[in-house]
C-alpha atoms as a PDB file:
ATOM      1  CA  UNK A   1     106.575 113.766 104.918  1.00  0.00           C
ATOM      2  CA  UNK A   2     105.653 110.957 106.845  1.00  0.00           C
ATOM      3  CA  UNK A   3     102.110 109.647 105.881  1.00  0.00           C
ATOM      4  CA  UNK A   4      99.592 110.215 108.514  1.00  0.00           C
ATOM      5  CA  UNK A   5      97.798 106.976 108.291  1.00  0.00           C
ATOM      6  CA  UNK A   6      99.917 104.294 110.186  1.00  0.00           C
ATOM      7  CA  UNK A   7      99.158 100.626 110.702  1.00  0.00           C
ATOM      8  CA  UNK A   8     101.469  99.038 113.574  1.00  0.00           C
ATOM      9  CA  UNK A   9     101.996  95.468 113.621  1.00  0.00           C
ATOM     10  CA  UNK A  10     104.108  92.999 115.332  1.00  0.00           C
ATOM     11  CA  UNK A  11     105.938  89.746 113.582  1.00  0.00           C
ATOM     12  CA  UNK A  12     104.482  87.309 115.810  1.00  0.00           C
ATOM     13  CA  UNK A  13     100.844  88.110 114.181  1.00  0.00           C
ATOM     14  CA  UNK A  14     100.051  85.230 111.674  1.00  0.00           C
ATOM     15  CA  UNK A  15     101.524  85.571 108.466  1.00  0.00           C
ATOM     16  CA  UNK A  16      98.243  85.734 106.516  1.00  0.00           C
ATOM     17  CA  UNK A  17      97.473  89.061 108.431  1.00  0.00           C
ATOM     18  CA  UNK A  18     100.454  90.746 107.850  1.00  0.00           C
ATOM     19  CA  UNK A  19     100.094  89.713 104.225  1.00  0.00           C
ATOM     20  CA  UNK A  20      96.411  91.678 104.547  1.00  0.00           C
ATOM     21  CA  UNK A  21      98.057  94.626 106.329  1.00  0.00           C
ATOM     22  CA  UNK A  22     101.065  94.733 103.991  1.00  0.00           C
ATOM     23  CA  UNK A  23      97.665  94.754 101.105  1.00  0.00           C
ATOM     24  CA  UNK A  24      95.738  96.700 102.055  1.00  0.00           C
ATOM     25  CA  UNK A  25      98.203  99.428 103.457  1.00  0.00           C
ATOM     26  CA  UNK A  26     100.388  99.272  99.669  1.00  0.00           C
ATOM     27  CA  UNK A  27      96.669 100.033  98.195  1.00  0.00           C
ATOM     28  CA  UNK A  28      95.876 102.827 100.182  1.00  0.00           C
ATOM     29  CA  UNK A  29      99.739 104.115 101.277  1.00  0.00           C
ATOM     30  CA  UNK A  30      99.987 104.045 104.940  1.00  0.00           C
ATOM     31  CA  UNK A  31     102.769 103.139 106.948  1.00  0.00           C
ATOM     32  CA  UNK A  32     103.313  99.660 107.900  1.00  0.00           C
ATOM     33  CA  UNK A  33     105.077  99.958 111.286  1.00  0.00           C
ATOM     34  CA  UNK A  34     107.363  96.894 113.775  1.00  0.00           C
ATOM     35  CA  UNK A  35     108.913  97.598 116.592  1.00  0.00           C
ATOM     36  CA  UNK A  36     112.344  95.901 116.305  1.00  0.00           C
ATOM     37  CA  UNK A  37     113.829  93.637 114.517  1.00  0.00           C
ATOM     38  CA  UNK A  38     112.907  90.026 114.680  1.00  0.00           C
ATOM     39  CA  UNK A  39     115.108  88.234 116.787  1.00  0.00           C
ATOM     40  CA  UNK A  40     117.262  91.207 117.211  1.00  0.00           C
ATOM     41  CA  UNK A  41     118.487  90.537 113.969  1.00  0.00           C
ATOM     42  CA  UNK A  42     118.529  92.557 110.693  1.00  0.00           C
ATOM     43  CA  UNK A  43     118.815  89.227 108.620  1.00  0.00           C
ATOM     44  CA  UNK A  44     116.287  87.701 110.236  1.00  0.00           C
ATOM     45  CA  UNK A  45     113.636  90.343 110.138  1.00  0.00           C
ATOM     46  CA  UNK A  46     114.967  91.154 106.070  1.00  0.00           C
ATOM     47  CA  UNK A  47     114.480  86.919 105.881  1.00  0.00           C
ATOM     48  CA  UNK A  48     110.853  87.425 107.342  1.00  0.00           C
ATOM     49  CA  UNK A  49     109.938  90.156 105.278  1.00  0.00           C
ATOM     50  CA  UNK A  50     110.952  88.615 101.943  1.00  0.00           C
ATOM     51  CA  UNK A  51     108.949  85.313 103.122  1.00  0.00           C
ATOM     52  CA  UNK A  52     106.136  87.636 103.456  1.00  0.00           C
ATOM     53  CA  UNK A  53     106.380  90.065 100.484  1.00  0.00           C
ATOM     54  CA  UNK A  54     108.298  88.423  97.758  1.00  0.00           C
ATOM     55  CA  UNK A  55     105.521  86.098  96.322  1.00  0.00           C
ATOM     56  CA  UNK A  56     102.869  89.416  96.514  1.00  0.00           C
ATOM     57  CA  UNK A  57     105.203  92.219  95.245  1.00  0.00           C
ATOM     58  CA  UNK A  58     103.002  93.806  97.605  1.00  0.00           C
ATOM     59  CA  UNK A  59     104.244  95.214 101.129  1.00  0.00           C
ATOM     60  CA  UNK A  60     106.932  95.483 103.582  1.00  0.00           C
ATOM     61  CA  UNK A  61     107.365  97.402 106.904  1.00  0.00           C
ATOM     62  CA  UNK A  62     109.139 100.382 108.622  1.00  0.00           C
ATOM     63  CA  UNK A  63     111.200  99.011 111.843  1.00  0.00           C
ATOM     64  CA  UNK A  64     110.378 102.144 114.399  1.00  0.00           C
ATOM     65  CA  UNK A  65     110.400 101.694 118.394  1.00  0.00           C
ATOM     66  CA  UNK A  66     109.832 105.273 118.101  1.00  0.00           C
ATOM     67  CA  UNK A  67     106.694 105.047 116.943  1.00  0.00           C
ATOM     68  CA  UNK A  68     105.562 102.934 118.903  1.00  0.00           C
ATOM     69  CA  UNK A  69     106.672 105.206 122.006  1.00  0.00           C
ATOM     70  CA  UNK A  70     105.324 108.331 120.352  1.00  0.00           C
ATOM     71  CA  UNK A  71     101.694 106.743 119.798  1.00  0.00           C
ATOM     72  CA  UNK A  72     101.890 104.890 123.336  1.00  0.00           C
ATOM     73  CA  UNK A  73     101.399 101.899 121.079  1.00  0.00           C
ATOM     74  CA  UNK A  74     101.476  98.734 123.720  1.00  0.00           C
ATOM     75  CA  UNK A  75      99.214  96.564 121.631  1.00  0.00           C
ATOM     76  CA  UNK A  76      98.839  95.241 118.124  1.00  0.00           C
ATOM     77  CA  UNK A  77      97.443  95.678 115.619  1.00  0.00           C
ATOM     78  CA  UNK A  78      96.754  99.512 115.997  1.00  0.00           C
ATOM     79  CA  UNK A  79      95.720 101.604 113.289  1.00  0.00           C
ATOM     80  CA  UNK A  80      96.690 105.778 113.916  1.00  0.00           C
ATOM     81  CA  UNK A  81      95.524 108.182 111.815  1.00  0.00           C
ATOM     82  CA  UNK A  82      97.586 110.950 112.577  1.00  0.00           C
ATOM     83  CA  UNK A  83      96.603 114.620 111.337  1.00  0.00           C
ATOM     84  CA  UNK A  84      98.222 117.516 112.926  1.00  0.00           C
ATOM     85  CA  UNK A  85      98.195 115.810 116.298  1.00  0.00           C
ATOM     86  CA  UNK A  86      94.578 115.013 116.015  1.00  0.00           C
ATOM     87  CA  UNK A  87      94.704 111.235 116.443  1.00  0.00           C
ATOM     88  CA  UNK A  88      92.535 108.197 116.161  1.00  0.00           C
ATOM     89  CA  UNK A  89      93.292 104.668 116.924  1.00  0.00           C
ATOM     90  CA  UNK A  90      91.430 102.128 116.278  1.00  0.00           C
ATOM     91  CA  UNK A  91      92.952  98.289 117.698  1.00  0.00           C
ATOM     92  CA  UNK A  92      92.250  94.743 116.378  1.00  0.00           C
ATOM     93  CA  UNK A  93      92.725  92.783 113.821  1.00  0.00           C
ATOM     94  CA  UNK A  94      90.288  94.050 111.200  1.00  0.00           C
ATOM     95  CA  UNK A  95      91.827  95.396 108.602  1.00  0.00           C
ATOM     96  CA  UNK A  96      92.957  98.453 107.794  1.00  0.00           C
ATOM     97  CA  UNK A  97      89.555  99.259 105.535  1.00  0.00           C
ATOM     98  CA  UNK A  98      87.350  98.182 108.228  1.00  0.00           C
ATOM     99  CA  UNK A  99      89.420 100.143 110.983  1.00  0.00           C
ATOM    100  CA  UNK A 100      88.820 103.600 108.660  1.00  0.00           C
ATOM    101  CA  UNK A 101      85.352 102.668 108.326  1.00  0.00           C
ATOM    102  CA  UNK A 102      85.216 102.929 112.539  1.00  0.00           C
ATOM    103  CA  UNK A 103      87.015 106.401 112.228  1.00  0.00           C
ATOM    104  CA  UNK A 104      85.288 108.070 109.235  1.00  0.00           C
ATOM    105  CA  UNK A 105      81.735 107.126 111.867  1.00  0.00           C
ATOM    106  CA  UNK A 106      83.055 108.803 114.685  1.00  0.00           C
ATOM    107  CA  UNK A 107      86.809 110.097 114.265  1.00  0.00           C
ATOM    108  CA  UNK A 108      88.113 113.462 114.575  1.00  0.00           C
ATOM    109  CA  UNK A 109      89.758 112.523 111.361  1.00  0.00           C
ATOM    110  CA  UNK A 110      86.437 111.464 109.483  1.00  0.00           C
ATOM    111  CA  UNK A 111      86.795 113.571 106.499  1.00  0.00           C
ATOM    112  CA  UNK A 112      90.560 112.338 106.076  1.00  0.00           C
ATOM    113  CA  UNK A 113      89.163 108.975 106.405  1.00  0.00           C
ATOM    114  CA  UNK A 114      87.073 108.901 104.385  1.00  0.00           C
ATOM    115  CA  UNK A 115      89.239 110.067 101.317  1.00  0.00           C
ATOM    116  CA  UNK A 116      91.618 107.474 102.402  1.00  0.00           C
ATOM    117  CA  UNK A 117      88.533 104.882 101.810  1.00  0.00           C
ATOM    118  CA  UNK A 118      87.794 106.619  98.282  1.00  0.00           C
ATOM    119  CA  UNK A 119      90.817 105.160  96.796  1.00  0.00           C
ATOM    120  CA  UNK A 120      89.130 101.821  97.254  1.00  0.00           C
END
């Protein structure tokens, strides 16, 4: 089953926030989430994510246009916390602790939220 905390990004964010994503997302396992592949290419987008992940051991993303249609997702980065179709979305570039902070204070997901933040 497909976690319900999901963190959709796009590869022309800087680097060092995808790294924080990638982070903070392997920490507290949500879903890191692109659209398509970079340059329409498989190589290139597997290139790109070994430039970001290798050094780390940390990371990677899901390539999903599906996702992004399902959640409506037209701008990034968008946290979803997704929990039998109750949703909350929180959008910026925060972080992914920060963005759970906004939802456990006035989510419909609050308690979920804030067990995600207990693994911290």
């Amino acid at each position: 089953k497909a976690p319900p905390l999901i963190i959709f990004i796009s590869t022309s964010m800087p680097k060092t926030s995808i790294q924080q994503w990638a982070r903070q997302a392997d920490l507290l396992g949500a879903e890191l989430v692109i659209r398509g592949f970079v340059n329409n290419s498989f190589k290139d987008t597997v290139m790109l994510a070994q430039e970001l992940f290798v050094k780390d051991k940390v990371g990677g993303f899901n390539v999903d246009p599906f996702k992004f249609k399902l959640y409506n997702i037209t701008a990034v980065p968008c946290v979803v916390l997704d929990v039998n179709k109750n949703i909350d979305m929180v959008l910026g570039d925060i972080g992914l602790i920060e963005a759970l902070k906004i939802i456990q204070a006035r989510g419909v997901n609050a308690i979920i939220a804030q067990q995600y933040l207990s693994k911290i």
